[in-house]
PDB file of N, CA and C in Angstrom:
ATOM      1  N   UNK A   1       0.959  38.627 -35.392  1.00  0.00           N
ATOM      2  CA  UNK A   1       0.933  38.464 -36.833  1.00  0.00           C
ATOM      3  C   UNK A   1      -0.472  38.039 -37.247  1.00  0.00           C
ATOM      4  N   UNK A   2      -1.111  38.574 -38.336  1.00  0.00           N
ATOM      5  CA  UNK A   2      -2.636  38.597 -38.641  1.00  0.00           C
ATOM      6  C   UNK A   2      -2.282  37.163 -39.705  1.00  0.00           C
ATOM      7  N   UNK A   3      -3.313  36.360 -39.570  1.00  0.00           N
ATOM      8  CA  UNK A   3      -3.507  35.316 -40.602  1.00  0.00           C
ATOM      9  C   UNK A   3      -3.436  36.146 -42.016  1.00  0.00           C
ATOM     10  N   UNK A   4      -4.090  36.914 -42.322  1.00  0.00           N
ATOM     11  CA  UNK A   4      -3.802  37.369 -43.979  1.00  0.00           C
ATOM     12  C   UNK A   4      -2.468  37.580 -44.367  1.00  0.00           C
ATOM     13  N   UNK A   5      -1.270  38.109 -43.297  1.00  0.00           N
ATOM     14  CA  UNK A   5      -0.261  37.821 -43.724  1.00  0.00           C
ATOM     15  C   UNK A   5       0.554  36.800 -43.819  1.00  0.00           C
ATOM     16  N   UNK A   6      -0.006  35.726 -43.029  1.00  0.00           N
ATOM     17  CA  UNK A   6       0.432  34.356 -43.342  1.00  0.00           C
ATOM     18  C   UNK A   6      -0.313  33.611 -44.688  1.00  0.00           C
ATOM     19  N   UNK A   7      -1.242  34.376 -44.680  1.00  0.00           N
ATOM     20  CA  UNK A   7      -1.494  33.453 -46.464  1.00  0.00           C
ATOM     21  C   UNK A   7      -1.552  34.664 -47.524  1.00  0.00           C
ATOM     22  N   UNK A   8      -0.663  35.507 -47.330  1.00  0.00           N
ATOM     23  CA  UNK A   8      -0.409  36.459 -48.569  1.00  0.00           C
ATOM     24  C   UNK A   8      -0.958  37.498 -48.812  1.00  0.00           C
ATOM     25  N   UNK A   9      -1.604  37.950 -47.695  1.00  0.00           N
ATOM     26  CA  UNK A   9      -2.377  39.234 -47.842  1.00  0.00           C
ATOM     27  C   UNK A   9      -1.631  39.854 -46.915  1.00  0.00           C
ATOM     28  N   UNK A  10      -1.810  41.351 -47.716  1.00  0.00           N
ATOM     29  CA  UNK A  10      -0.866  42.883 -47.276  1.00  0.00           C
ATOM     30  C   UNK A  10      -1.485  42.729 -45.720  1.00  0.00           C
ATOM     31  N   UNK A  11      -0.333  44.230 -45.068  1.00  0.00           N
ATOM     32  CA  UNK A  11      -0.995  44.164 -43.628  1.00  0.00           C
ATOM     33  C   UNK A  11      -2.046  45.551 -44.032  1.00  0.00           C
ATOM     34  N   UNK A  12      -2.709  46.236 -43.653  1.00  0.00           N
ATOM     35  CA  UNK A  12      -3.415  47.205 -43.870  1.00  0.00           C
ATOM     36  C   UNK A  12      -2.454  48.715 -44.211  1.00  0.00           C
ATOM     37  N   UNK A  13      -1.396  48.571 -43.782  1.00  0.00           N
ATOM     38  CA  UNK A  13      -0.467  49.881 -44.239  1.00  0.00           C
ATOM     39  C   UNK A  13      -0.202  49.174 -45.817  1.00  0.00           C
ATOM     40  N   UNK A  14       0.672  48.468 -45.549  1.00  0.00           N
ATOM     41  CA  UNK A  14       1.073  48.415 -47.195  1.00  0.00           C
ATOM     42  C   UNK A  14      -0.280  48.181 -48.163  1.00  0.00           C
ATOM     43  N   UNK A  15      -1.229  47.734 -48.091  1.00  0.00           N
ATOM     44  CA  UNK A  15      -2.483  47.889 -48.691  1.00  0.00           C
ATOM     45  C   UNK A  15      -3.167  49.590 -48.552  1.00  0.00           C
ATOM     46  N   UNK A  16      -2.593  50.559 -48.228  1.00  0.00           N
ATOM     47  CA  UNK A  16      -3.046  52.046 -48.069  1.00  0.00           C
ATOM     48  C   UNK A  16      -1.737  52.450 -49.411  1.00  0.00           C
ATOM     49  N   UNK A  17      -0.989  52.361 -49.844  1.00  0.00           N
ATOM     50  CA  UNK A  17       0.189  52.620 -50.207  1.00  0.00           C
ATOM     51  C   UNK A  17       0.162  52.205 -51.680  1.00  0.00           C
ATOM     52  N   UNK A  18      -0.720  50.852 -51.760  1.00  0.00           N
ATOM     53  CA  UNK A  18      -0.741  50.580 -53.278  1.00  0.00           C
ATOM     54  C   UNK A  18      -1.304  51.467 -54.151  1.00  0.00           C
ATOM     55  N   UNK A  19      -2.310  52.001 -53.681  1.00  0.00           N
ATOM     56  CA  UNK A  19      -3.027  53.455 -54.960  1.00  0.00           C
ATOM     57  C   UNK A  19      -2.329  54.505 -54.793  1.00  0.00           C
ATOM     58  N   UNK A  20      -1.290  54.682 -53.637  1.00  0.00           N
ATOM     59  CA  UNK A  20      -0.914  55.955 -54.031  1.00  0.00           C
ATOM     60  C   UNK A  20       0.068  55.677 -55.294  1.00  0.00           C
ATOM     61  N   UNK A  21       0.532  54.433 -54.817  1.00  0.00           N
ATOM     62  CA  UNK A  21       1.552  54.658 -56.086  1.00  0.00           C
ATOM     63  C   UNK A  21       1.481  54.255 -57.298  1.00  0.00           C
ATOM     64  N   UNK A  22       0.265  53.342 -57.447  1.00  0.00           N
ATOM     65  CA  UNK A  22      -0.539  53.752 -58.865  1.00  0.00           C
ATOM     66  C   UNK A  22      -0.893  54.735 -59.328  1.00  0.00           C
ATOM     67  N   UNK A  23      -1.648  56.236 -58.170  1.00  0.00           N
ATOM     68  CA  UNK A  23      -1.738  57.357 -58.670  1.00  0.00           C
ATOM     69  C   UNK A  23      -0.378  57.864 -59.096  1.00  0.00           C
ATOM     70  N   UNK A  24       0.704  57.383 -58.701  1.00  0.00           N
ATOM     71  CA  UNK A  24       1.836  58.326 -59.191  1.00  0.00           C
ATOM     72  C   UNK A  24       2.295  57.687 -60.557  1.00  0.00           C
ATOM     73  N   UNK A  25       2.151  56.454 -60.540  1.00  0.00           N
ATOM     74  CA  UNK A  25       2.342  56.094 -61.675  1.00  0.00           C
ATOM     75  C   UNK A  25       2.041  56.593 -63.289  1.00  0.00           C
ATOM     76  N   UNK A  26       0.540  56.514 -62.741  1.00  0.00           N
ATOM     77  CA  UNK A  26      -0.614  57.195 -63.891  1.00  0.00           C
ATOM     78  C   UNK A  26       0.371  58.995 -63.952  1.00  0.00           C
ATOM     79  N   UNK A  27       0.264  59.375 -62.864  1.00  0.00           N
ATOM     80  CA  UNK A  27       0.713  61.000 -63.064  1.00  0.00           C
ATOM     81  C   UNK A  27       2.197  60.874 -64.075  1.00  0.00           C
ATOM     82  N   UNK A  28       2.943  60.210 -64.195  1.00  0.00           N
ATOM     83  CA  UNK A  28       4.421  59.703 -64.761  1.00  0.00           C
ATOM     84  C   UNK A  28       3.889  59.800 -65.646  1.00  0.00           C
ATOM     85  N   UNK A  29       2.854  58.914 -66.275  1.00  0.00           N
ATOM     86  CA  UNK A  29       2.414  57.971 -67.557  1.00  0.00           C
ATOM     87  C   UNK A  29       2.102  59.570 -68.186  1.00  0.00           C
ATOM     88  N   UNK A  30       1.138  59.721 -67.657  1.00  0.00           N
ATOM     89  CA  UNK A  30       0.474  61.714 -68.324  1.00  0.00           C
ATOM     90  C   UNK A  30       1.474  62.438 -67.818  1.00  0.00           C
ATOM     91  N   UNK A  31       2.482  62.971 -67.776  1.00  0.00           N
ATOM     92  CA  UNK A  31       3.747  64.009 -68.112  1.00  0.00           C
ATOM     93  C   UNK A  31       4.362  63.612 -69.041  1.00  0.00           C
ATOM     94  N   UNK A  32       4.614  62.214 -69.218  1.00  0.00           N
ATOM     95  CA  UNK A  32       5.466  61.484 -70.230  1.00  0.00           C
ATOM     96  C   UNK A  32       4.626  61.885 -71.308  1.00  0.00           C
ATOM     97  N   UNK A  33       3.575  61.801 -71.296  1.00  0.00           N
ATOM     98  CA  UNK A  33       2.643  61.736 -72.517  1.00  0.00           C
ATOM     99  C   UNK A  33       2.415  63.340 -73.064  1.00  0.00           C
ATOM    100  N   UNK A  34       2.073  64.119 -72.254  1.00  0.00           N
ATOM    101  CA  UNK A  34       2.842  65.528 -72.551  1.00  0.00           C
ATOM    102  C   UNK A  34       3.518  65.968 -72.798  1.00  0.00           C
ATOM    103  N   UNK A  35       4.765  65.176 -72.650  1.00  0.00           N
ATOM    104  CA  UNK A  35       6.447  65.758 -72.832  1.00  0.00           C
ATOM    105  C   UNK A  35       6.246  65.376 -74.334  1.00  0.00           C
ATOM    106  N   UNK A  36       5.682  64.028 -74.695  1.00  0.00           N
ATOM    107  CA  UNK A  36       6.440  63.531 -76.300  1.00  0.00           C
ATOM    108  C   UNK A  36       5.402  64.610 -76.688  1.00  0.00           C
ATOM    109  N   UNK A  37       4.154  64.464 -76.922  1.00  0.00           N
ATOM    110  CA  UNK A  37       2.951  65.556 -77.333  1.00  0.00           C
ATOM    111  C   UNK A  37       3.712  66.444 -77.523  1.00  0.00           C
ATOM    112  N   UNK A  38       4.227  67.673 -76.441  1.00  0.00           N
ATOM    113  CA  UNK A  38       5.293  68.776 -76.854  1.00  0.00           C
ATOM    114  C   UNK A  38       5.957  68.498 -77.681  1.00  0.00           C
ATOM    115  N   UNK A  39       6.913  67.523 -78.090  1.00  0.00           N
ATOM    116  CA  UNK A  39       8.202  67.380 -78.676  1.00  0.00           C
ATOM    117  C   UNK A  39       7.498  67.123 -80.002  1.00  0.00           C
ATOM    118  N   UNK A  40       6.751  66.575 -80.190  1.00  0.00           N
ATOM    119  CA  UNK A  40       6.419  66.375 -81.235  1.00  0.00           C
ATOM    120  C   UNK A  40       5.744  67.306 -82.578  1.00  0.00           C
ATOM    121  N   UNK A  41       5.209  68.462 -81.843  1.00  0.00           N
ATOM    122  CA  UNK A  41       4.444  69.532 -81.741  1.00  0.00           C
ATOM    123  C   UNK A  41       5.805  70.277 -82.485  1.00  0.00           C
ATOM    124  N   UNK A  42       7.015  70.496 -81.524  1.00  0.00           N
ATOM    125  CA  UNK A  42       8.041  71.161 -82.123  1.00  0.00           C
ATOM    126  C   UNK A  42       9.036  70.642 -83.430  1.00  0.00           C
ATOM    127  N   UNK A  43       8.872  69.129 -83.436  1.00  0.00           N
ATOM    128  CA  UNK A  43       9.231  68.126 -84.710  1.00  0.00           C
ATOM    129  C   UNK A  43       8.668  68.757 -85.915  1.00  0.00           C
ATOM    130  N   UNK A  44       7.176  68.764 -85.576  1.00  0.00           N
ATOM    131  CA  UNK A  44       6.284  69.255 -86.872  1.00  0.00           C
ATOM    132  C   UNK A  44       6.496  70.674 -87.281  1.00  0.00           C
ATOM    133  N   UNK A  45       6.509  71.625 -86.414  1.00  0.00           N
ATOM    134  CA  UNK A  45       6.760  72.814 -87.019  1.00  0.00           C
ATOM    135  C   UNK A  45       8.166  72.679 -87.490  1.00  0.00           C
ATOM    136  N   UNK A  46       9.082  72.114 -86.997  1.00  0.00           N
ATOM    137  CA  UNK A  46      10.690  72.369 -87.942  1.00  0.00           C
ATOM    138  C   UNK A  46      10.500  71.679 -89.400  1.00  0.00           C
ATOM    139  N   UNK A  47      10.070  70.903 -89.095  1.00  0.00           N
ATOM    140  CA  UNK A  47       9.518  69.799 -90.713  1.00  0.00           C
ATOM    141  C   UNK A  47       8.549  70.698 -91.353  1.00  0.00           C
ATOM    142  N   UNK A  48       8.013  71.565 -90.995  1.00  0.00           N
ATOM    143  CA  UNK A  48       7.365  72.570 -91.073  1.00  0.00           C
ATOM    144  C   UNK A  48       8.101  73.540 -92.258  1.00  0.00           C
ATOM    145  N   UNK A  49       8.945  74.452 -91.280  1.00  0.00           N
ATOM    146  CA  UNK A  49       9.969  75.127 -92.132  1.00  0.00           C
ATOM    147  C   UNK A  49      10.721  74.469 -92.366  1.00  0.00           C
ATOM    148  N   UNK A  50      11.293  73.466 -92.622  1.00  0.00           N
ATOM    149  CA  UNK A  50      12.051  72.870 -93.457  1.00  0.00           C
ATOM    150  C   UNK A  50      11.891  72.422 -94.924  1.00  0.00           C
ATOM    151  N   UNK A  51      10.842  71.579 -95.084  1.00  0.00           N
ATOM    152  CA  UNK A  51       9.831  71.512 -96.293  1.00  0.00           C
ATOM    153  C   UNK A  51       9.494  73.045 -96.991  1.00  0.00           C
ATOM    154  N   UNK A  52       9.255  74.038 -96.550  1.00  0.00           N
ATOM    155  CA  UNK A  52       8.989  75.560 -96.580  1.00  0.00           C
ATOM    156  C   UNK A  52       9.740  76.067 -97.430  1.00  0.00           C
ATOM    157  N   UNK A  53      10.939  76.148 -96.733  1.00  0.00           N
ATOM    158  CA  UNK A  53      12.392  76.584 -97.326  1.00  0.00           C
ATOM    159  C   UNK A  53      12.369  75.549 -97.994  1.00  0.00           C
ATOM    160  N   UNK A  54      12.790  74.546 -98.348  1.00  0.00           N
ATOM    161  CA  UNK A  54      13.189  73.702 -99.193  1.00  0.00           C
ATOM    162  C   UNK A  54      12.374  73.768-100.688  1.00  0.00           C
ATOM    163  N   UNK A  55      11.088  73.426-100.639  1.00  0.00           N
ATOM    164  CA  UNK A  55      10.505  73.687-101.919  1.00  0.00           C
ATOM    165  C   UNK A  55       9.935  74.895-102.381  1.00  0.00           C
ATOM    166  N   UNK A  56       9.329  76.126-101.695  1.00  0.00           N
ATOM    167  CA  UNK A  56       9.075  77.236-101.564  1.00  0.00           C
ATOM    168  C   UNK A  56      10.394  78.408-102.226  1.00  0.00           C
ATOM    169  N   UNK A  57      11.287  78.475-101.471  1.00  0.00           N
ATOM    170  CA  UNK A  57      12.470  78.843-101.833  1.00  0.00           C
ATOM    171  C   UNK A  57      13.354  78.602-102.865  1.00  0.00           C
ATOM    172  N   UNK A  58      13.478  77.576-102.703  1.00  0.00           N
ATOM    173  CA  UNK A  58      13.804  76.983-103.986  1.00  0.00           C
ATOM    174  C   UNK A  58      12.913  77.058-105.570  1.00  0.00           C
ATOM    175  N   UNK A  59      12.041  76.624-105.324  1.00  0.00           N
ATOM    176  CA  UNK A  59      11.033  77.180-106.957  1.00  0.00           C
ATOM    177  C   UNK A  59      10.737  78.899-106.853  1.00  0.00           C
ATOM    178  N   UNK A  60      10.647  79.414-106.017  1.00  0.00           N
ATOM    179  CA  UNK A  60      10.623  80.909-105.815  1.00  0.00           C
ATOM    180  C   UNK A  60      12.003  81.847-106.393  1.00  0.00           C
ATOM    181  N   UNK A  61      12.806  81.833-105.579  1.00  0.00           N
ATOM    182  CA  UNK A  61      14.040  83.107-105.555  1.00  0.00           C
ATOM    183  C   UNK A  61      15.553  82.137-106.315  1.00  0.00           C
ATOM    184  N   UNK A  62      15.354  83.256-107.201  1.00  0.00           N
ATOM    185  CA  UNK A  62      16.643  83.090-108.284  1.00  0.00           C
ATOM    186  C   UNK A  62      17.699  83.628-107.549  1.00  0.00           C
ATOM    187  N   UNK A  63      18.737  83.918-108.935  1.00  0.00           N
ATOM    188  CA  UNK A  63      19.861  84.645-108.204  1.00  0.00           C
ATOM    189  C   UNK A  63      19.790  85.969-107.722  1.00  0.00           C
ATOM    190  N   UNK A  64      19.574  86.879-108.630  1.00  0.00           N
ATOM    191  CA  UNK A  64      19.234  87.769-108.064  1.00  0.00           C
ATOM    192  C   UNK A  64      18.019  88.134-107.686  1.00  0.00           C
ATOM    193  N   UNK A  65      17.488  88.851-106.535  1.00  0.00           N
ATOM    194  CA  UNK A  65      16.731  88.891-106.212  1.00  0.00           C
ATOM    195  C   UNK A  65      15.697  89.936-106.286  1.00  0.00           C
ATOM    196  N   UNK A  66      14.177  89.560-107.370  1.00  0.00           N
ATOM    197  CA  UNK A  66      13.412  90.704-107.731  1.00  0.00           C
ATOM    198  C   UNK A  66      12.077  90.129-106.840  1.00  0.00           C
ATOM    199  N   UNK A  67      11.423  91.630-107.031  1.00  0.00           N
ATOM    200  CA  UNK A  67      10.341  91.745-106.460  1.00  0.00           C
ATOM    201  C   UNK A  67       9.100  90.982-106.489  1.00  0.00           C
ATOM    202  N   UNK A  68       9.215  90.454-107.871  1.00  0.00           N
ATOM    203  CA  UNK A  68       8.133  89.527-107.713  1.00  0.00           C
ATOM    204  C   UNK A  68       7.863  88.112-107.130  1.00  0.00           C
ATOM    205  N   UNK A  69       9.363  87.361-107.163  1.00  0.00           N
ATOM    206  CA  UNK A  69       9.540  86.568-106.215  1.00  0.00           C
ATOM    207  C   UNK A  69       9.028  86.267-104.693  1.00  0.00           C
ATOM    208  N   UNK A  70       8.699  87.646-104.647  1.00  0.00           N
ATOM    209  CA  UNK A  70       7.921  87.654-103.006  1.00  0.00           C
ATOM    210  C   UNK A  70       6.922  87.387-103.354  1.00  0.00           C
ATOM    211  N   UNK A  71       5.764  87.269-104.028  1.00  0.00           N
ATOM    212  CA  UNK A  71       4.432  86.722-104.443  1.00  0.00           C
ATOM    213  C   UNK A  71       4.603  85.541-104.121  1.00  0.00           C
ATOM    214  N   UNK A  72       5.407  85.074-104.999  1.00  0.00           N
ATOM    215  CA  UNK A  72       5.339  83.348-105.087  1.00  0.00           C
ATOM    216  C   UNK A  72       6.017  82.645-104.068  1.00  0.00           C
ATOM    217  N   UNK A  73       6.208  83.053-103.009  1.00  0.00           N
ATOM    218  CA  UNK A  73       6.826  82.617-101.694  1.00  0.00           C
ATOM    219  C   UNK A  73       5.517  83.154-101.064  1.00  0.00           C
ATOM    220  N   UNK A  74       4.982  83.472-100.876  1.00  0.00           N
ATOM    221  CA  UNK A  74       3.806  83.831-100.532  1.00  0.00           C
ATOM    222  C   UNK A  74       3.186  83.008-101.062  1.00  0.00           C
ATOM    223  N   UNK A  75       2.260  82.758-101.800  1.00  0.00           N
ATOM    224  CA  UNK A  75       1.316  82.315-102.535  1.00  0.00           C
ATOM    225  C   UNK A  75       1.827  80.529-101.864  1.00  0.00           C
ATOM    226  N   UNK A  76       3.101  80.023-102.131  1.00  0.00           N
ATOM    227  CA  UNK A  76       3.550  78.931-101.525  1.00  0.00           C
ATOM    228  C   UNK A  76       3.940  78.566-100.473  1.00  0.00           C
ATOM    229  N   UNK A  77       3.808  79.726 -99.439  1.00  0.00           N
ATOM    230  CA  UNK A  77       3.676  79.175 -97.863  1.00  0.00           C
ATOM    231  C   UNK A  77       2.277  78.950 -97.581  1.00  0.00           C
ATOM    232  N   UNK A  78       1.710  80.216 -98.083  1.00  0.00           N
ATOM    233  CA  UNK A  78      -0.180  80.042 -98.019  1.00  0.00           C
ATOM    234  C   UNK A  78      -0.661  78.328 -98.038  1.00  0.00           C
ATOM    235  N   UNK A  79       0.126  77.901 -99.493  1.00  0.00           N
ATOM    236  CA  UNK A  79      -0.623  76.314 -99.989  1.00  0.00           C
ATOM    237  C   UNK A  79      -0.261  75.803 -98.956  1.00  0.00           C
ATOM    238  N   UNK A  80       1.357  75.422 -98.911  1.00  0.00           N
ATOM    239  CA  UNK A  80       1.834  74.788 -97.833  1.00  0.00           C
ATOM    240  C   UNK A  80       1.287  74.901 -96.257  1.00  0.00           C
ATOM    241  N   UNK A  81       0.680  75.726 -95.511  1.00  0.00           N
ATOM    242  CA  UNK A  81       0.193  76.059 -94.400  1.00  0.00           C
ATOM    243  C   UNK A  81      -0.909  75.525 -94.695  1.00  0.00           C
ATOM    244  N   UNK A  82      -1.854  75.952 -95.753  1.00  0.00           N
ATOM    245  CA  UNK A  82      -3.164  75.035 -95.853  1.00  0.00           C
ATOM    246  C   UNK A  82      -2.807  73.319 -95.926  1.00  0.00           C
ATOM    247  N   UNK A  83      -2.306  72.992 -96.398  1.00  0.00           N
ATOM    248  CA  UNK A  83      -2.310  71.353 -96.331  1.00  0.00           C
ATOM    249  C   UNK A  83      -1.484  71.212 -95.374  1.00  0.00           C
ATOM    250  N   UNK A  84      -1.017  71.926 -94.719  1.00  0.00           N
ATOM    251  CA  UNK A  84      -0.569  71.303 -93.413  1.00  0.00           C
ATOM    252  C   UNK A  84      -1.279  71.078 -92.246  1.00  0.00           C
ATOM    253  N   UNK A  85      -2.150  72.006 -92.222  1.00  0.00           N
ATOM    254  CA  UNK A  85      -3.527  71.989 -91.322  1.00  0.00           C
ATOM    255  C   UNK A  85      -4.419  70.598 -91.640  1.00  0.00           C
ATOM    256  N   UNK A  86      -4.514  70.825 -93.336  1.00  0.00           N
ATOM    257  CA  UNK A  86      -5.620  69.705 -93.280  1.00  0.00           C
ATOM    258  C   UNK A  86      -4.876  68.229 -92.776  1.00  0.00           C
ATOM    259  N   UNK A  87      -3.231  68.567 -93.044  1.00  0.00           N
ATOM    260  CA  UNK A  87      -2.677  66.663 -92.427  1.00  0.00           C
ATOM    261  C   UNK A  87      -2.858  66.639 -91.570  1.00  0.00           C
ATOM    262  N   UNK A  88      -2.550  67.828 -90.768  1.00  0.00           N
ATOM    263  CA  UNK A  88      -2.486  67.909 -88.965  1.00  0.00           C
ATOM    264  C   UNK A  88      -4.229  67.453 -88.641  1.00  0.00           C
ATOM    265  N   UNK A  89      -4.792  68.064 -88.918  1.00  0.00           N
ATOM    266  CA  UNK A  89      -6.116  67.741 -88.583  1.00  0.00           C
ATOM    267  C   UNK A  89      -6.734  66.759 -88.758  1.00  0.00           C
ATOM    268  N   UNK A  90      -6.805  65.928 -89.796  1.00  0.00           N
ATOM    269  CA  UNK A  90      -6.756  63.910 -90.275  1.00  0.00           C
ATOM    270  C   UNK A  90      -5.903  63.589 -89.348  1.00  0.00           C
ATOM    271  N   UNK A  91      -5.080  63.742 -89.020  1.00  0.00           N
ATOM    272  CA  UNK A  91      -3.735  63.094 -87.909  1.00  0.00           C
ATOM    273  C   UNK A  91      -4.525  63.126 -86.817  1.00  0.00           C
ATOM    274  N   UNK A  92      -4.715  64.328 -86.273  1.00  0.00           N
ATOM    275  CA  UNK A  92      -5.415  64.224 -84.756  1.00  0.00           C
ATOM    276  C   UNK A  92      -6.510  63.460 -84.818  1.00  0.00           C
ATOM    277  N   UNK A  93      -7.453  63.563 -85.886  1.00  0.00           N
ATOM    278  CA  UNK A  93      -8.455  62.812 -85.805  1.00  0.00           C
ATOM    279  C   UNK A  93      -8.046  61.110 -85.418  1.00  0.00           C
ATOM    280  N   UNK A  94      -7.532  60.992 -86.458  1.00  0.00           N
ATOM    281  CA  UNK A  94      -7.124  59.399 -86.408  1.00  0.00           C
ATOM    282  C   UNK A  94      -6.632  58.962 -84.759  1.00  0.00           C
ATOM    283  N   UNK A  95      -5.768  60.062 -84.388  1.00  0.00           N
ATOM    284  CA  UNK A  95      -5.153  59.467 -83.188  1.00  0.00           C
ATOM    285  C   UNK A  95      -5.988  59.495 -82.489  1.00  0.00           C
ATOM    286  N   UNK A  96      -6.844  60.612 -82.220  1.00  0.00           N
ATOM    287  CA  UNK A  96      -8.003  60.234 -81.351  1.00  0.00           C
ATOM    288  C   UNK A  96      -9.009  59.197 -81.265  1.00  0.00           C
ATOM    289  N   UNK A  97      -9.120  59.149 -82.468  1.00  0.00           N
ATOM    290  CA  UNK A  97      -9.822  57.892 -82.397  1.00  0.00           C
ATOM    291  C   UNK A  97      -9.157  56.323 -82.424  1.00  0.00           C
ATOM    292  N   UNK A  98      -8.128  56.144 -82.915  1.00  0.00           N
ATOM    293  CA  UNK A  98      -7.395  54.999 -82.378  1.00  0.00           C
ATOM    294  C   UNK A  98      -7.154  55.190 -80.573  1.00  0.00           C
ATOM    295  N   UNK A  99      -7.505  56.151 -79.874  1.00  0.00           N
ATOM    296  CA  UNK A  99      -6.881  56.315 -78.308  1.00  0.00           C
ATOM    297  C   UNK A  99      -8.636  56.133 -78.120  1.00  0.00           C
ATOM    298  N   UNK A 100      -9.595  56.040 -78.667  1.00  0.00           N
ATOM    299  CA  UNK A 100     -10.878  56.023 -77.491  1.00  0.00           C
ATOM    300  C   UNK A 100     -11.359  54.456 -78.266  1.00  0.00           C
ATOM    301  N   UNK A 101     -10.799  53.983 -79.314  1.00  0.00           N
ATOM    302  CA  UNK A 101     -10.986  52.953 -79.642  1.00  0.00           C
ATOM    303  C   UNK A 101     -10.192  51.758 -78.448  1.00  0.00           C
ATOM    304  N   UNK A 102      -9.179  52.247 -78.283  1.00  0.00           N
ATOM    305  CA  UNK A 102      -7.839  51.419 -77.407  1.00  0.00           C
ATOM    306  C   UNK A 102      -7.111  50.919 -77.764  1.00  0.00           C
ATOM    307  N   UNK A 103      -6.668  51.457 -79.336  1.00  0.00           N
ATOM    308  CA  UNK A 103      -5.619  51.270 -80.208  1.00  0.00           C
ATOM    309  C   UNK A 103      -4.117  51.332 -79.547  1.00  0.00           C
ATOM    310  N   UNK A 104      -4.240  52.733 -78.896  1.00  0.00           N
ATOM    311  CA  UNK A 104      -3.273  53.185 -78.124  1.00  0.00           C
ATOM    312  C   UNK A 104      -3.012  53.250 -77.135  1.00  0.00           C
TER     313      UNK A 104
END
């Protein structure tokens, strides 16, 4: 029996073993962090078309349905797609920079 394990120090195997499983840890931490990233990604586009249809559709197409109505469903996904970019894009910014700040 080595003195370091009599006053609390690993034997040299279990001291080989601790980074691996910090590396696996970290690898957990980044899939996890990918998985919500994905999910979230797919959150936004349904909130996406949901908002879409909801106000688009609605101020657009009456009862019956004429031709010009397709303009203005047009013309109001266009807006809507543009300010969705510009939130999405302030969003990433921010998060990025709250994540190199160490907000996050």
């Amino acid at each position: 029996m080595a003195l370091s394990s009599i006053f609390g120090g690993a034997a040299p195997s279990q001291q080989q073993t601790a980074p691996a499983s910090t590396a696996k840890a970290v690898n957990v931490k980044e899939q996890l962090k990918t998985q919500i990233a994905q999910e979230l990604a797919v959150a936004n586009a349904s909130e996406l078309v949901n908002k879409v249809t909801e106000n688009c559709f609605e101020k657009c197409l009456t009862s019956p349905y004429s031709s010009g109505e397709e303009g203005c469903v047009d013309q109001c996904l266009a807006k809507y797609m543009r300010s969705w970019n510009v939130v999405s894009k302030a969003y990433v910014a921010r998060i990025q920079q709250a994540s190199t700040s160490g907000e996050i």
